[in-house]
Protein backbone atom coordinates (compact mmCIF):
# COMPACT_ATOMS: atom_id res chain seq x y z
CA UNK A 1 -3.09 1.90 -6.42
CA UNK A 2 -2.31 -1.57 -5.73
CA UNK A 3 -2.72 -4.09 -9.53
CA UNK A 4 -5.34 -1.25 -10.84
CA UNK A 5 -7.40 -1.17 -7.10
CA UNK A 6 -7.78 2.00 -5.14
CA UNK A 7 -6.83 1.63 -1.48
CA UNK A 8 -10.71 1.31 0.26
CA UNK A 9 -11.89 3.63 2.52
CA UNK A 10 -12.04 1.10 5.81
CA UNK A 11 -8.33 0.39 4.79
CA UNK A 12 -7.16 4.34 4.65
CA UNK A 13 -9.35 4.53 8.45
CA UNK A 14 -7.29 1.70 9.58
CA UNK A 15 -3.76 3.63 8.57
CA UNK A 16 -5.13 6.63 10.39
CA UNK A 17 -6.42 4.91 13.06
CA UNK A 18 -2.82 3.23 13.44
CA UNK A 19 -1.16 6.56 13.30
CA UNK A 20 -3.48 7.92 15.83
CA UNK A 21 -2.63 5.26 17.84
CA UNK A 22 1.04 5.44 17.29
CA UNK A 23 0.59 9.19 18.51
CA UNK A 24 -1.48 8.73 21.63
CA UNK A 25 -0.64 5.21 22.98
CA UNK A 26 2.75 4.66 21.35
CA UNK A 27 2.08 1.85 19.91
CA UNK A 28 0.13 0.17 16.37
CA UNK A 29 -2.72 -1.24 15.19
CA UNK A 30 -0.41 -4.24 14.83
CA UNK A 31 -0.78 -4.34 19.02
CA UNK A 32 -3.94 -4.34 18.96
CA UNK A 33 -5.83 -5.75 16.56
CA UNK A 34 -2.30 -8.10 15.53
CA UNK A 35 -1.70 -7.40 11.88
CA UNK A 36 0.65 -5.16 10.31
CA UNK A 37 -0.69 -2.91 7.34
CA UNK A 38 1.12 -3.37 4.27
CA UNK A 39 -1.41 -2.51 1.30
CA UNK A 40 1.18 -3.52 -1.45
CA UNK A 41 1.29 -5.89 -4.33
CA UNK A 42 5.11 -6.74 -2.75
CA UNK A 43 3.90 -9.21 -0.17
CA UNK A 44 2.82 -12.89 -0.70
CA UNK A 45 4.23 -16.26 -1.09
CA UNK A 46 3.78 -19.08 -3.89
CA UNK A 47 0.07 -20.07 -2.18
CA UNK A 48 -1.24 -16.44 -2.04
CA UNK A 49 -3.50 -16.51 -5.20
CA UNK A 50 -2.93 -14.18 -8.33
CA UNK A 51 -5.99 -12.30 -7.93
CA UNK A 52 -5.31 -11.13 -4.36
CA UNK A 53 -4.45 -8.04 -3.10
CA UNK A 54 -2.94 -8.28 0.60
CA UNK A 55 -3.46 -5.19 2.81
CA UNK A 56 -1.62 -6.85 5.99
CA UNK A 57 0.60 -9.69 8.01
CA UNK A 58 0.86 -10.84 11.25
CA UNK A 59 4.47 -11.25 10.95
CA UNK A 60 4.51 -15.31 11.98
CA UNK A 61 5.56 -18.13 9.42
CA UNK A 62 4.21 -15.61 6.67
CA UNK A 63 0.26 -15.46 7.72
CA UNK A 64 -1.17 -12.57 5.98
CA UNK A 65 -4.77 -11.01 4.54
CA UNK A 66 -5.81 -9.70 1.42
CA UNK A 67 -8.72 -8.88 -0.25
CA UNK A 68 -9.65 -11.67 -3.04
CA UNK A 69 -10.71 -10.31 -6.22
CA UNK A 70 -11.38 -13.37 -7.96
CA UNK A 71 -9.98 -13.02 -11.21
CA UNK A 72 -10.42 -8.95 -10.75
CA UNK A 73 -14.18 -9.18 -11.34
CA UNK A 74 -15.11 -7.13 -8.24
CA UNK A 75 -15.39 -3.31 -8.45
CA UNK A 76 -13.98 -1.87 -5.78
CA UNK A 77 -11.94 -3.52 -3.20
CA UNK A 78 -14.25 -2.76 -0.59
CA UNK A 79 -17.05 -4.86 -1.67
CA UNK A 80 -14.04 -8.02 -2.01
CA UNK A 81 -14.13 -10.91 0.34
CA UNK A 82 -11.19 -10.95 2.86
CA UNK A 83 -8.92 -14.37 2.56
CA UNK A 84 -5.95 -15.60 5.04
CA UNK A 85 -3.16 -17.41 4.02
CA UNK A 86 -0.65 -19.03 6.13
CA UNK A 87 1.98 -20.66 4.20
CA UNK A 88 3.37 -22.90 6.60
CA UNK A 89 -0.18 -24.77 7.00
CA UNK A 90 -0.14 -26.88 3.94
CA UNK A 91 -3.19 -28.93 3.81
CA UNK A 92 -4.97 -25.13 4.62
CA UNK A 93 -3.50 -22.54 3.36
CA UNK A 94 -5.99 -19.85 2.11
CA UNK A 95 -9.06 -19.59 4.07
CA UNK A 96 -12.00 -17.24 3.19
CA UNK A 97 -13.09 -15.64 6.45
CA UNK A 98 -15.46 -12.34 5.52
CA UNK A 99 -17.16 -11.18 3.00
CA UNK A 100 -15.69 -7.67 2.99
CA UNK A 101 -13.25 -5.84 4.90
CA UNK A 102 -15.86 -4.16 7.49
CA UNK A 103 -17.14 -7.43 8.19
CA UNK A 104 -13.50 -9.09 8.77
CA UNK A 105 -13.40 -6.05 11.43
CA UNK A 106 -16.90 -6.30 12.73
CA UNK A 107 -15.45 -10.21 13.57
CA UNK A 108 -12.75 -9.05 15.38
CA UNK A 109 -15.01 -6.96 17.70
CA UNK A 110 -17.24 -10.64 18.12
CA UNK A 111 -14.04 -13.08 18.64
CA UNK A 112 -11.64 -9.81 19.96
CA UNK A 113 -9.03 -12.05 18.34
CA UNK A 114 -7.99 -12.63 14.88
CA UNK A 115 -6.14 -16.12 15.16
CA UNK A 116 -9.27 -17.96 15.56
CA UNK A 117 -10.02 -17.59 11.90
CA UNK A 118 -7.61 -20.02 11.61
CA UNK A 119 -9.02 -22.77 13.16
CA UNK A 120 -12.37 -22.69 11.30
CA UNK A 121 -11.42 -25.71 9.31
CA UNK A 122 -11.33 -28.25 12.11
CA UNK A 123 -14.48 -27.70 13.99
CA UNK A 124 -17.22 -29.91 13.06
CA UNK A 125 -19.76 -28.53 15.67
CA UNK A 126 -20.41 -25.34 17.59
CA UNK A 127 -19.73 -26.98 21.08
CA UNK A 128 -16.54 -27.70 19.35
CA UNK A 129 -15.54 -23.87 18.54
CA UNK A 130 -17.36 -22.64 21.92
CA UNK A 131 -14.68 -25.34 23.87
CA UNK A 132 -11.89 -24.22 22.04
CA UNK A 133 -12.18 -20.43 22.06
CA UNK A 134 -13.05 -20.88 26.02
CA UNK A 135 -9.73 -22.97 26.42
CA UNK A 136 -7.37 -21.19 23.91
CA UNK A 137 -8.21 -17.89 23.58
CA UNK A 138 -10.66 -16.24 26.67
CA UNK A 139 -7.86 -15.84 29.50
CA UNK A 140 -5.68 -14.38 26.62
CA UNK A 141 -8.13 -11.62 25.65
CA UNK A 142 -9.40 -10.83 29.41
CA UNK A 143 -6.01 -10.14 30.14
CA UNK A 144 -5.61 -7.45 27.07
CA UNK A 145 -8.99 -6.48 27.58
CA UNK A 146 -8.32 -2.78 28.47
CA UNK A 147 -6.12 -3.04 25.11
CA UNK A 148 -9.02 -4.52 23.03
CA UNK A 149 -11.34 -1.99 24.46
CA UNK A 150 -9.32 1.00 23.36
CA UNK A 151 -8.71 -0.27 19.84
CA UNK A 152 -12.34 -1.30 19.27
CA UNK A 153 -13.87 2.07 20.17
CA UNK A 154 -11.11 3.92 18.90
CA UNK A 155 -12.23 2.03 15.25
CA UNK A 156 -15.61 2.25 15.64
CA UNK A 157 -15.75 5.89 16.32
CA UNK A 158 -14.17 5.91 12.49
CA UNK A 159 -15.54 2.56 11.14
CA UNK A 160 -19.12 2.14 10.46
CA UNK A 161 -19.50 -1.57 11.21
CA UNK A 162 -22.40 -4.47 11.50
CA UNK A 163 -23.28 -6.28 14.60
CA UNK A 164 -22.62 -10.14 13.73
CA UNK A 165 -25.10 -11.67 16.30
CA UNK A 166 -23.11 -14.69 15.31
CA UNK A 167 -19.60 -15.24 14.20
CA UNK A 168 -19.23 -19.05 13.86
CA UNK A 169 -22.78 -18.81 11.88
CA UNK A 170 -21.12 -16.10 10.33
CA UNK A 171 -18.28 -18.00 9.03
CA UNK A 172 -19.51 -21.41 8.49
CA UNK A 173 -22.64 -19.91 6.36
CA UNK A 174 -19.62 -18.12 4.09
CA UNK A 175 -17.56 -21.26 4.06
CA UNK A 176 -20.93 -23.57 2.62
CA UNK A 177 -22.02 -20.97 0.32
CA UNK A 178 -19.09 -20.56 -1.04
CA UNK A 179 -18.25 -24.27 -1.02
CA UNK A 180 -15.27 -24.17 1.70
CA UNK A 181 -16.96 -25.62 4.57
């Protein structure tokens, strides 16, 4: 138990997932999907809010997830909305990017990269995020695509996730109704 939360079931399928990965492949989840599980109330930094519990880091300038409780009024961590923080971006330091932990994965199967989430806060139009992610991030992800592919069935065999249709819909419709946008 992490500040009186049980560890969720999506988070237990990621550590076996990551161990079944470790076993087969030799390598982590961290490889693939780019964060490092660490569901522990030892992690965080000055801007990583009270009520969060982090369950991972990418292990750059301090970037990691948690779940957000706000002010521990939600049930069961897997029903809490996923935040990032990265430290060392001070104007934009805590972003809200899912509404639970099985959507925050069901993203990564639509973007097949996690570090887009970051960038949320400058597009003002989807031409905008369309541009970037073609520039930035598609020649990245083609080349680990055989990587990606193995992860992503490998977690939805385990994972029962949604289809977003839609992830920059997806995210700026959480941002506004949330008032983050």
């Amino acid at each position: 138990m992490v500040r009186g939360y049980e560890m969720p079931k999506t988070l237990s399928s990621l550590y076996a997932i990551d161990q079944i990965l470790q076993n087969n492949h030799g390598r982590g989840i961290e490889d693939y999907l780019g964060i490092y599980l660490n569901f522990s109330s030892d992690f965080g930094y000055d801007c990583t809010p009270d009520d969060a519990v982090v369950f991972g880091h990418t292990g750059m300038g301090g970037d990691h997830f948690a779940f957000f409780t706000n002010n521990d009024s939600v049930s069961t961590l897997e029903e809490a909305p996923i935040i990032f923080i990265q430290p060392m971006l001070f104007e934009h330091q805590v972003k809200l990017v899912a509404n639970n932990l099985c959507d925050f994965l069901s993203l990564f199967l639509c973007f097949k990269e996690l570090y887009i989430l970051e960038r949320f806060d400058f597009y003002k139009t989807k031409k905008e995020f369309l541009d970037d992610y073609e520039l930035n991030f598609r020649n990245s992800i083609l080349e680990r695509e055989d990587e990606i592919s193995l992860f992503s069935t490998e977690m939805t065999s385990r994972i029962k996730l949604r289809t977003i249709e839609d992830a920059y819909d997806y995210i700026m419709d959480l941002r506004y109704a949330n008032g983050t946008r």
